[in-house]
N, C-alpha and C. Protein backbone atom coordinates (compact mmCIF):
# COMPACT_ATOMS: atom_id res chain seq x y z
N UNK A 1 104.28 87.03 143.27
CA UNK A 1 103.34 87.38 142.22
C UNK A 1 103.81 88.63 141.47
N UNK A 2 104.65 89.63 142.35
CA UNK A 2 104.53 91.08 141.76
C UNK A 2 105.64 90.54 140.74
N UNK A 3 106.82 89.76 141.12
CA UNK A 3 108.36 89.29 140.27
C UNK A 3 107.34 88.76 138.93
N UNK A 4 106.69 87.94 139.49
CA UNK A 4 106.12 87.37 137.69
C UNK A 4 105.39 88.25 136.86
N UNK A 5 104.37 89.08 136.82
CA UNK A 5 104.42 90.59 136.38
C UNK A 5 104.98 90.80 135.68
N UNK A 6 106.11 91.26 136.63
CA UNK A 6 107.35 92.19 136.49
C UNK A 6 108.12 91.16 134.95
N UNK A 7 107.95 90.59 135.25
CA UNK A 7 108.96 89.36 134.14
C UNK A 7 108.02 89.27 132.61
N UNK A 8 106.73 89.32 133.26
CA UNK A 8 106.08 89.15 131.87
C UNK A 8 105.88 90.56 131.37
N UNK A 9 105.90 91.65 132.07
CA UNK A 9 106.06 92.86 131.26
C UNK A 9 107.47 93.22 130.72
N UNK A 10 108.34 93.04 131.12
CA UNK A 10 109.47 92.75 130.59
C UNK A 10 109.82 92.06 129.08
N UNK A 11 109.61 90.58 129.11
CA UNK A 11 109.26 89.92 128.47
C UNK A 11 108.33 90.40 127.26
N UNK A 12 107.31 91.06 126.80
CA UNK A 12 106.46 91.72 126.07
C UNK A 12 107.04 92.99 125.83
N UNK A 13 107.75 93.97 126.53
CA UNK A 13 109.04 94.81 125.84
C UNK A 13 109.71 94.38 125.56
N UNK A 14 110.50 93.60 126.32
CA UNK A 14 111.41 93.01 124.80
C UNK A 14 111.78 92.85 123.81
N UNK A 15 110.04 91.74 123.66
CA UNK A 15 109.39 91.19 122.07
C UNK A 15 109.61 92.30 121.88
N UNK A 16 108.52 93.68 122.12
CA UNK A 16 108.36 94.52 120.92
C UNK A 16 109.49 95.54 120.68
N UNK A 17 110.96 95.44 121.14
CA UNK A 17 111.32 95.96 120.79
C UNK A 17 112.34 95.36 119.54
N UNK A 18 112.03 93.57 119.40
CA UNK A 18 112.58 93.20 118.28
C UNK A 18 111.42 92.91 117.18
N UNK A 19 110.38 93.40 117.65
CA UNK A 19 109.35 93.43 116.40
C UNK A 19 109.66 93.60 114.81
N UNK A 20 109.13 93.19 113.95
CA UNK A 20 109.76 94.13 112.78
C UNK A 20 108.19 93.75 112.32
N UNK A 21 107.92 94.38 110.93
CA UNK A 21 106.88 94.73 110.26
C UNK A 21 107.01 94.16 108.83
N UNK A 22 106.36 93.78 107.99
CA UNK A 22 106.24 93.10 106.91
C UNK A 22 104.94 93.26 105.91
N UNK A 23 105.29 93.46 104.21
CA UNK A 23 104.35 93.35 103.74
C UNK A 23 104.34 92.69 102.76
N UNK A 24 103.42 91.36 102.04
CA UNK A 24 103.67 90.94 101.06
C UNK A 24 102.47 90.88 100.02
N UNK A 25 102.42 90.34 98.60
CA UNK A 25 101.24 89.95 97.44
C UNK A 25 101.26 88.30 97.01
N UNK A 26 100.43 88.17 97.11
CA UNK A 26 100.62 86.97 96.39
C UNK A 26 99.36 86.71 95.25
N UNK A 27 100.00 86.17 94.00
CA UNK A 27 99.05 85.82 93.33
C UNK A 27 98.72 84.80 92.80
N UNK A 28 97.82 84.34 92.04
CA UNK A 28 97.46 82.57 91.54
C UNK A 28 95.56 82.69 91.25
N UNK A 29 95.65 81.17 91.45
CA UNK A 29 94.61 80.52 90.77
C UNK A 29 93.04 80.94 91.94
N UNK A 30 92.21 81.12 91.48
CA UNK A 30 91.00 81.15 92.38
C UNK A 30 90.02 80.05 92.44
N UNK A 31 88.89 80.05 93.33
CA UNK A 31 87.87 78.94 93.04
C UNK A 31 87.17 79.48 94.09
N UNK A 32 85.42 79.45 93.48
CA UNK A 32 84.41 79.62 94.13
C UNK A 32 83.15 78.83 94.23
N UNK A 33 83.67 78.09 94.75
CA UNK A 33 82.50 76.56 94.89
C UNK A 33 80.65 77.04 94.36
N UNK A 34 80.67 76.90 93.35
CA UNK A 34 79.01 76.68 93.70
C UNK A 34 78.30 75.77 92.38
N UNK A 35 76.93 75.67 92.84
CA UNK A 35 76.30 74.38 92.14
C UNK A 35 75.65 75.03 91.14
N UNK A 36 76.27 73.77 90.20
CA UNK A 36 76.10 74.41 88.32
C UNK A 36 75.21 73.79 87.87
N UNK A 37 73.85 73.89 87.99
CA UNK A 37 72.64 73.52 87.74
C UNK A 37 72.78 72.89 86.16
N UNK A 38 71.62 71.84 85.77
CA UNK A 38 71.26 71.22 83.97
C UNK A 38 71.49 72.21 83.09
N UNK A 39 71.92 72.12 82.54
CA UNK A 39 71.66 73.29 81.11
C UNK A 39 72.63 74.30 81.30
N UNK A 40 73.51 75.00 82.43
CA UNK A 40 74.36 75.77 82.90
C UNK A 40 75.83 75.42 81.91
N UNK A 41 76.57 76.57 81.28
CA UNK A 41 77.68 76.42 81.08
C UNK A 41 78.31 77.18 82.41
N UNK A 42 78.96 76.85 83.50
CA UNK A 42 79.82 77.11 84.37
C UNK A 42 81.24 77.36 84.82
N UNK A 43 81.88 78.36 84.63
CA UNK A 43 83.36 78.56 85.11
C UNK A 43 83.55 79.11 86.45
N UNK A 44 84.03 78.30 87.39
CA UNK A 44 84.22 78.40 88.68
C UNK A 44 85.69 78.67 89.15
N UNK A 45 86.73 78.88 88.00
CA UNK A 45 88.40 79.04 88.08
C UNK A 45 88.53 80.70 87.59
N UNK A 46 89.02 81.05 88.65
CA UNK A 46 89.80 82.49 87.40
C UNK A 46 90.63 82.59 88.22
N UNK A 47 91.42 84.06 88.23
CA UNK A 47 92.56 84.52 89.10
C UNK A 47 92.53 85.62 90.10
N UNK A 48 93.38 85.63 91.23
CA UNK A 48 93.34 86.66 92.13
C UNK A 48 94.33 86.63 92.73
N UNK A 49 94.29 87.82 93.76
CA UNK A 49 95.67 87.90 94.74
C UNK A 49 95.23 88.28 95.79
N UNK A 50 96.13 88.46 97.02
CA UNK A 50 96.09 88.96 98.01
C UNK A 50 97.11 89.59 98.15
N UNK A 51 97.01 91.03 98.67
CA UNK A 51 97.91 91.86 99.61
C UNK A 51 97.91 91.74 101.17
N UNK A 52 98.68 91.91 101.87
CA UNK A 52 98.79 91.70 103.25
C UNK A 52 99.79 92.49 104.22
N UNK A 53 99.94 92.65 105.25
CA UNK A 53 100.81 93.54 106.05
C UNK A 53 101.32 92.70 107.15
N UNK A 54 101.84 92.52 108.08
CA UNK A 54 101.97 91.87 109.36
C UNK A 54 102.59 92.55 110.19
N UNK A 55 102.79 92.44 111.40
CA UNK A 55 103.91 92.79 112.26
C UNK A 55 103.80 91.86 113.06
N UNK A 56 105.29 91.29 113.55
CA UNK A 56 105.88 89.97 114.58
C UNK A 56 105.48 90.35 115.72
N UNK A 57 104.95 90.22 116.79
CA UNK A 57 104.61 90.62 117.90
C UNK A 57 105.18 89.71 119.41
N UNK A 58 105.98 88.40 118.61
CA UNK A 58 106.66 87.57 119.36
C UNK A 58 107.49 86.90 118.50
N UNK A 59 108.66 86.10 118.93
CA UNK A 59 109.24 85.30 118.05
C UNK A 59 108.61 84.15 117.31
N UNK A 60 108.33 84.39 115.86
CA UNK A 60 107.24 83.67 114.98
C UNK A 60 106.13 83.88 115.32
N UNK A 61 105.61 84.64 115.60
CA UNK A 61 104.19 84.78 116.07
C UNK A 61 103.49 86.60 115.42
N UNK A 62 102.42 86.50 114.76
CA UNK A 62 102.74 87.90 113.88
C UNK A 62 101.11 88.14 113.86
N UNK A 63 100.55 89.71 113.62
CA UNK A 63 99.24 89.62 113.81
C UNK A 63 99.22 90.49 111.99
N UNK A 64 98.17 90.33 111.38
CA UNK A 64 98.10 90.29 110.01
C UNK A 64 96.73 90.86 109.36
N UNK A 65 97.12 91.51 108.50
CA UNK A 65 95.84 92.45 107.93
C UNK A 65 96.08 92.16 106.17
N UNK A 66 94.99 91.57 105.78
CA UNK A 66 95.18 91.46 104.55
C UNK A 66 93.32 91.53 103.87
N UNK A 67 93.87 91.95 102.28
CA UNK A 67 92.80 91.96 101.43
C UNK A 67 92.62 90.71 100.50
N UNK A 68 91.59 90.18 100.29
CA UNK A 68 92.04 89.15 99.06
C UNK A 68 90.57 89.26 98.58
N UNK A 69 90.87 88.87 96.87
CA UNK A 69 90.05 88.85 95.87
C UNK A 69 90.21 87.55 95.34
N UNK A 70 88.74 86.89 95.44
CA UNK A 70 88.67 85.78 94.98
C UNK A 70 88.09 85.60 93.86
N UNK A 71 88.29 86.37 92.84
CA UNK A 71 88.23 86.50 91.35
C UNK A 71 86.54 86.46 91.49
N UNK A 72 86.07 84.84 90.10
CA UNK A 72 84.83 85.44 89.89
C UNK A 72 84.92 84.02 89.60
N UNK A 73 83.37 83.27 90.11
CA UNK A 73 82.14 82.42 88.94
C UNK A 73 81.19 82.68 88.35
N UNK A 74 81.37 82.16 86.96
CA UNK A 74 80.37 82.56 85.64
C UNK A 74 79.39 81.73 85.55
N UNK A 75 78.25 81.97 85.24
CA UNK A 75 77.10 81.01 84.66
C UNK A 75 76.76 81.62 83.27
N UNK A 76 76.62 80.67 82.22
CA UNK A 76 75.71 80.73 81.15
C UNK A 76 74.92 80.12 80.88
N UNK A 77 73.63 80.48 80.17
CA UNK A 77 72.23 80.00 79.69
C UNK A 77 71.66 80.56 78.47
N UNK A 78 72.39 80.20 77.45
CA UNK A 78 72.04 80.98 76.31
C UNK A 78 72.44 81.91 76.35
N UNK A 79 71.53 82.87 76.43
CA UNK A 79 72.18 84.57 76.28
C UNK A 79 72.59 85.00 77.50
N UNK A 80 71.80 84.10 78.64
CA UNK A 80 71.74 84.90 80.07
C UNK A 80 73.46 84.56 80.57
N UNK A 81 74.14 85.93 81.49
CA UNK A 81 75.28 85.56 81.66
C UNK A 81 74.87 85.95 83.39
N UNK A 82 75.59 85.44 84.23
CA UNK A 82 75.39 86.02 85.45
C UNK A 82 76.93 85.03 85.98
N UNK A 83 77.39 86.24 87.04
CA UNK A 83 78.81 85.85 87.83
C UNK A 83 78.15 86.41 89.02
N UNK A 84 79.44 85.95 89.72
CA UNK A 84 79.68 85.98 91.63
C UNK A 84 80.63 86.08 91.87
N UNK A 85 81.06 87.34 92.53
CA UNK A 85 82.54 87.70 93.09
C UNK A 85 83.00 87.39 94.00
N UNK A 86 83.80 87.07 94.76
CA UNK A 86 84.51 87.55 96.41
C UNK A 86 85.80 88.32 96.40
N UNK A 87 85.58 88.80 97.60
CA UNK A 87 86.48 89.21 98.49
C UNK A 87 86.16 89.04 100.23
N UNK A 88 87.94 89.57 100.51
CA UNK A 88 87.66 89.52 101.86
C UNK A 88 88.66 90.21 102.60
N UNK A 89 88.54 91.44 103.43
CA UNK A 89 89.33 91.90 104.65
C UNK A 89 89.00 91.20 105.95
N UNK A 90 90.67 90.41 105.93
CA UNK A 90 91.08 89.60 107.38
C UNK A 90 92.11 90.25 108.46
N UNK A 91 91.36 90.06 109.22
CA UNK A 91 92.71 90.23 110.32
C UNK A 91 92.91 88.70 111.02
N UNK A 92 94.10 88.71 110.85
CA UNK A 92 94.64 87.50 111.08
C UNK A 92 96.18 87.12 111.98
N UNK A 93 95.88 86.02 112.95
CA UNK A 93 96.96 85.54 113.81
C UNK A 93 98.06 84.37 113.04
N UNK A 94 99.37 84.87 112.80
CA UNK A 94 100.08 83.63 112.03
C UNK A 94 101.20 83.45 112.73
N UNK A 95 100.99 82.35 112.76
CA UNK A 95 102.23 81.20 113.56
C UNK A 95 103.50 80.57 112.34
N UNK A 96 104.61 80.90 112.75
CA UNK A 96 105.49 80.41 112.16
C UNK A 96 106.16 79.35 111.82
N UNK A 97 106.88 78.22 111.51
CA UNK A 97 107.53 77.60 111.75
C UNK A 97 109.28 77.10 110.92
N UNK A 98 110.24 77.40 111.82
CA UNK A 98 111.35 77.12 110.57
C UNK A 98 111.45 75.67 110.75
N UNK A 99 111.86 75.57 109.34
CA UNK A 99 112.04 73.71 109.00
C UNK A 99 113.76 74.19 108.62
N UNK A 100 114.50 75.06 108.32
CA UNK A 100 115.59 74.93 108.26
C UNK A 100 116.55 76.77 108.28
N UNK A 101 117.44 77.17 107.88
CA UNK A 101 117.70 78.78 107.64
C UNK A 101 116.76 79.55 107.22
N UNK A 102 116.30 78.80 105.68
CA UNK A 102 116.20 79.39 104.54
C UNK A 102 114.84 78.90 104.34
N UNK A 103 114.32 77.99 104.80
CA UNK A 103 112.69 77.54 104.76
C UNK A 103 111.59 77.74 106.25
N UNK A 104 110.77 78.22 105.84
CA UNK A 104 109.37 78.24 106.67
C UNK A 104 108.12 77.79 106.77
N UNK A 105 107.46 77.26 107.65
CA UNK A 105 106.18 76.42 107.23
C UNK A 105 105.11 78.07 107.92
N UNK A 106 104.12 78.30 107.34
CA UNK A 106 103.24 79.67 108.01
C UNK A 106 101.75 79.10 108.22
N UNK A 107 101.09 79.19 109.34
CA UNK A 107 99.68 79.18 109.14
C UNK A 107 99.07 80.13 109.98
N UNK A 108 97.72 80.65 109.13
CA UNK A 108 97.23 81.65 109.52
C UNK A 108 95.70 81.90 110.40
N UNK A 109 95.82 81.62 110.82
CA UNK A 109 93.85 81.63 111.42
C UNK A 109 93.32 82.75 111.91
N UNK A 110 91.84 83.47 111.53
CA UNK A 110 91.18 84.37 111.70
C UNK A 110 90.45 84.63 111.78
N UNK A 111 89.58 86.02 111.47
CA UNK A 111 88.34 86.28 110.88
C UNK A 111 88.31 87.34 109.73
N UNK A 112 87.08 86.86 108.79
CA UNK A 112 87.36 88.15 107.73
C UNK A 112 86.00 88.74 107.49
N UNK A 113 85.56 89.72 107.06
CA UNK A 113 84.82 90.53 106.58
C UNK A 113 84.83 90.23 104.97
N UNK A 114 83.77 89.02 104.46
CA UNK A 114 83.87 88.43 103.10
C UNK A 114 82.57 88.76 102.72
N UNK A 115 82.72 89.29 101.37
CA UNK A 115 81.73 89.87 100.15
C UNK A 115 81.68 89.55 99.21
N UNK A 116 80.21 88.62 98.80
CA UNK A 116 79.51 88.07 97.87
C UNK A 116 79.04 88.67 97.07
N UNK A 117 79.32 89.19 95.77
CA UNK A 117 78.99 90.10 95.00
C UNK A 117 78.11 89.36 93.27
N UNK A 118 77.05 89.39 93.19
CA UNK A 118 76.18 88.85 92.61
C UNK A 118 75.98 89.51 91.46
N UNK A 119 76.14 89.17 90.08
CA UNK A 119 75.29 90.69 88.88
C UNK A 119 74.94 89.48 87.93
N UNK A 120 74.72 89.95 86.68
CA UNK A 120 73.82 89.07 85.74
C UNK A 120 73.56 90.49 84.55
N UNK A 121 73.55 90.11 83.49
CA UNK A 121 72.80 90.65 82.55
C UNK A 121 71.07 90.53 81.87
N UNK A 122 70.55 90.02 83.52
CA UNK A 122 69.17 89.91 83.15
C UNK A 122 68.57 91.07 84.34
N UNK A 123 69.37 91.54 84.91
CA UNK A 123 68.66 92.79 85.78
C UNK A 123 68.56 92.67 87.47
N UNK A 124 69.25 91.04 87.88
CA UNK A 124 69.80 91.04 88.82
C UNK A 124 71.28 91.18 89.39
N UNK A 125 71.17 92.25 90.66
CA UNK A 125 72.75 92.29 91.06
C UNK A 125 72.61 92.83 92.90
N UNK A 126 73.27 92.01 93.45
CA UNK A 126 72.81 91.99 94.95
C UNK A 126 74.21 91.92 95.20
N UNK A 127 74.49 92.03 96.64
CA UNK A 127 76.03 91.50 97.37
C UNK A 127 75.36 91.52 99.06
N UNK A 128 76.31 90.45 99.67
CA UNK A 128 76.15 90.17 101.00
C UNK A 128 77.93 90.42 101.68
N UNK A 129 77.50 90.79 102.95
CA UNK A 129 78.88 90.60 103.47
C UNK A 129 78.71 90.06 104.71
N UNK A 130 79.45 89.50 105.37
CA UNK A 130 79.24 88.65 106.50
C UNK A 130 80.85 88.22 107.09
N UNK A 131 81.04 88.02 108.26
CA UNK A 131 81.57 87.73 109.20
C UNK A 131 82.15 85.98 108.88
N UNK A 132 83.16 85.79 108.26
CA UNK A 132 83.44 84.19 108.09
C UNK A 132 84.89 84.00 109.06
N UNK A 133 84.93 82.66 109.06
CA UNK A 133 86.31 82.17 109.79
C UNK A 133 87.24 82.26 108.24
N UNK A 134 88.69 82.24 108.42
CA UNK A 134 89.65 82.75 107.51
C UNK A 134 91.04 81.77 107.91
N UNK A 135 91.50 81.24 106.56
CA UNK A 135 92.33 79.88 107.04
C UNK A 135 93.19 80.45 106.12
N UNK A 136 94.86 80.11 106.29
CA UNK A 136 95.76 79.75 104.99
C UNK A 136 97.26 79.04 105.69
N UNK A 137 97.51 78.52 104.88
CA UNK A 137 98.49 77.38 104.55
C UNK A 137 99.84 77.96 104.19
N UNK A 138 100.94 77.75 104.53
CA UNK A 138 101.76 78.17 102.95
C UNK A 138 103.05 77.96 103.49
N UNK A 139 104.29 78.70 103.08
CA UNK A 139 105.45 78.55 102.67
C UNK A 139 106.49 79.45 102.42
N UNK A 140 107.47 79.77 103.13
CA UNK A 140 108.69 80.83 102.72
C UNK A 140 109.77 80.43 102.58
N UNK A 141 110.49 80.97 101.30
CA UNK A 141 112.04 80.64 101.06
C UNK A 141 112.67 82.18 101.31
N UNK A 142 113.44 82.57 102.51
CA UNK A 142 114.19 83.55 102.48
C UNK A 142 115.15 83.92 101.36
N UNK A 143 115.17 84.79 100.23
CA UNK A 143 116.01 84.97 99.36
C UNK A 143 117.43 85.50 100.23
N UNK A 144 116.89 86.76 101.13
CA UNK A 144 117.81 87.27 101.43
C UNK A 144 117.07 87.64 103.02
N UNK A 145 117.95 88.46 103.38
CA UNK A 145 117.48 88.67 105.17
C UNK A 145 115.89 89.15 105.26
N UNK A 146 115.91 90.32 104.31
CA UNK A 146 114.56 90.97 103.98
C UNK A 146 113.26 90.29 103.08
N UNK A 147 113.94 89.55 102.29
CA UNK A 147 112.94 89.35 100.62
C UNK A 147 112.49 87.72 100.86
N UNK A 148 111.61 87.67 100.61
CA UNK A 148 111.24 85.87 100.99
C UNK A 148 110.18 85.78 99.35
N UNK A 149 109.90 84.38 98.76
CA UNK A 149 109.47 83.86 98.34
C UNK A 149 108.29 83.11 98.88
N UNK A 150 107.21 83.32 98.76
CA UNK A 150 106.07 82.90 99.12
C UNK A 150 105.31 81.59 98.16
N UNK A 151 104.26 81.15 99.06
CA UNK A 151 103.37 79.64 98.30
C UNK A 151 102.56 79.82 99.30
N UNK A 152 101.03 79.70 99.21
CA UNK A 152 100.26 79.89 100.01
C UNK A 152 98.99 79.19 99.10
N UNK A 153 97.98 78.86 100.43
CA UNK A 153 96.70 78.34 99.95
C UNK A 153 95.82 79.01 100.87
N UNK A 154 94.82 79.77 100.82
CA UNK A 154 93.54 80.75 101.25
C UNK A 154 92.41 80.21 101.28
N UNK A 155 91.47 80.05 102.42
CA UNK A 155 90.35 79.39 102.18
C UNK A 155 89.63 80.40 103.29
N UNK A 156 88.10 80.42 102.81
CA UNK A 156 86.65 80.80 103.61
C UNK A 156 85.85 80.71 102.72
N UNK A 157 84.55 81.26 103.18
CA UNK A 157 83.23 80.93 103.00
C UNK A 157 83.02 82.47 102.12
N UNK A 158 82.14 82.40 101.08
CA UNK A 158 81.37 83.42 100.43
C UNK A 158 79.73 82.90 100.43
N UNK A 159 78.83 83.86 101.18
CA UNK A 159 77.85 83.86 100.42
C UNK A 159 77.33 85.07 99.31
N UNK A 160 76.03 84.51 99.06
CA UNK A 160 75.85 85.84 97.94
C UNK A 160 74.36 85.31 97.78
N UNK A 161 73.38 85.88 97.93
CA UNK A 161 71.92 85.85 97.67
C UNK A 161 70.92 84.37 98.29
N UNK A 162 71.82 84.42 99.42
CA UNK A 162 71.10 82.95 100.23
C UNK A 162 71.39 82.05 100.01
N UNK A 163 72.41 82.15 99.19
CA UNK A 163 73.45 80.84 98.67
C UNK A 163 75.08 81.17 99.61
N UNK A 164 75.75 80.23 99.23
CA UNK A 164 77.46 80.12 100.04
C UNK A 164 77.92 79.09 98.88
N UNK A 165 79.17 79.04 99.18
CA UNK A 165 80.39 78.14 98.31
C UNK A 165 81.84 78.27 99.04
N UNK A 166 82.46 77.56 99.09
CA UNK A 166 83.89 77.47 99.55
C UNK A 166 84.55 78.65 98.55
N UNK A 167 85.41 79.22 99.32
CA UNK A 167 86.12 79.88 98.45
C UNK A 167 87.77 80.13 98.21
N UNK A 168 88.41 79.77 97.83
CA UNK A 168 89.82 79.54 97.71
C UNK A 168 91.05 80.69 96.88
N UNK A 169 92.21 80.94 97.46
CA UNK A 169 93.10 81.35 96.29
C UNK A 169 94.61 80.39 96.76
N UNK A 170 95.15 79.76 94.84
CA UNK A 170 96.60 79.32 95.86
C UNK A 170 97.14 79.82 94.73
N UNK A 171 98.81 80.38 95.31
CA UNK A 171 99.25 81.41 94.61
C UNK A 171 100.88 81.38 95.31
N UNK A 172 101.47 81.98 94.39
CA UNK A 172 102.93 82.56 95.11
C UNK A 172 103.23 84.06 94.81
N UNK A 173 103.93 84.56 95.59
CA UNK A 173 104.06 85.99 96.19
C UNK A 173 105.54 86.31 96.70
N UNK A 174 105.36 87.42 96.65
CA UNK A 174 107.18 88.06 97.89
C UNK A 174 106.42 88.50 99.22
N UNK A 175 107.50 88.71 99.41
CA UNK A 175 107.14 88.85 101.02
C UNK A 175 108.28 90.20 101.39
N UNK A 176 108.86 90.93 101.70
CA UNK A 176 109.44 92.31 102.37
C UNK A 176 109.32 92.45 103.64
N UNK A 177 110.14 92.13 104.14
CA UNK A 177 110.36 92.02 105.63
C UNK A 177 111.27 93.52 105.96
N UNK A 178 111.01 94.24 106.86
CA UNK A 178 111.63 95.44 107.06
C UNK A 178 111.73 95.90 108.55
């Protein structure tokens, strides 16, 4: 028992002494699901990014801190204008995978701290924040040892005034590996 221990603490110095640290942006298209009532002119597309940090903590295996802004949906009604923001701080577990040198498959699973941010030009403006699960998808082309090319797709939950909507960003980014 004490040899296996001994092997797995070993093993975990190791890793961290080939750790390295990483930070990347990515930017693109947004979407914030929600229901666009009769009479509503509705824009549910705009743009956002995410910043992010990581450090490898095993081979392909990396723990991850990132911000993302999930732009904005608009409602109009005549004069009345009212939007809904998100964001979200995740900490997040991402698993690697190489498909070849120079290509990577990444997925990320978590939790985030996501904020529903509500205003209007009729005198309402509220925000919620809440505890959601935190998903993304994506893609690396190593340019060089350090510099990668990113593709990614971002998904969780926003609510905002007793309402929720899916909320999305897909986007491409660099990545800085150091």
């Amino acid at each position: 028992m004490k040899k296996i221990v001994l092997a797995a603490v070993l093993a975990v110095v190791g890793g961290a002494a080939s750790a390295e640290g990483y930070v990347g942006v990515v930017a693109g298209v947004t979407k914030i699901n929600s229901e666009c009532s009769a009479g509503f002119s509705c824009d549910d597309s705009d743009s956002g990014y995410k910043v992010y940090g990581g450090y490898e903590v095993a081979p392909n295996i990396a723990i991850e801190v990132a911000y993302t802004d999930f732009g904005k949906t608009s409602f109009d009604y005549g004069s009345a204008h009212a939007e809904i923001k998100g964001s979200a701080v995740a900490v997040l577990g991402a698993l690697r995978g190489q498909f070849s040198n120079d290509w990577a498959g990444v997925a990320r699973l978590g939790l985030a701290s996501v904020k529903g941010k509500a205003s209007s030009n009729f005198g309402y403006n509220g925000s919620e924040s809440n505890v959601k699960p935190y998903a993304s998808f994506g893609v690396e082309y190593a340019v060089t040892k350090g510099l990668k090319i990113t593709g990614s797709a971002d998904f969780t939950q926003v609510e905002y005034d007793g309402d929720s909507g899916a909320a999305y960003l897909v986007g491409v980014g660099l990545q800085y590996n150091f």
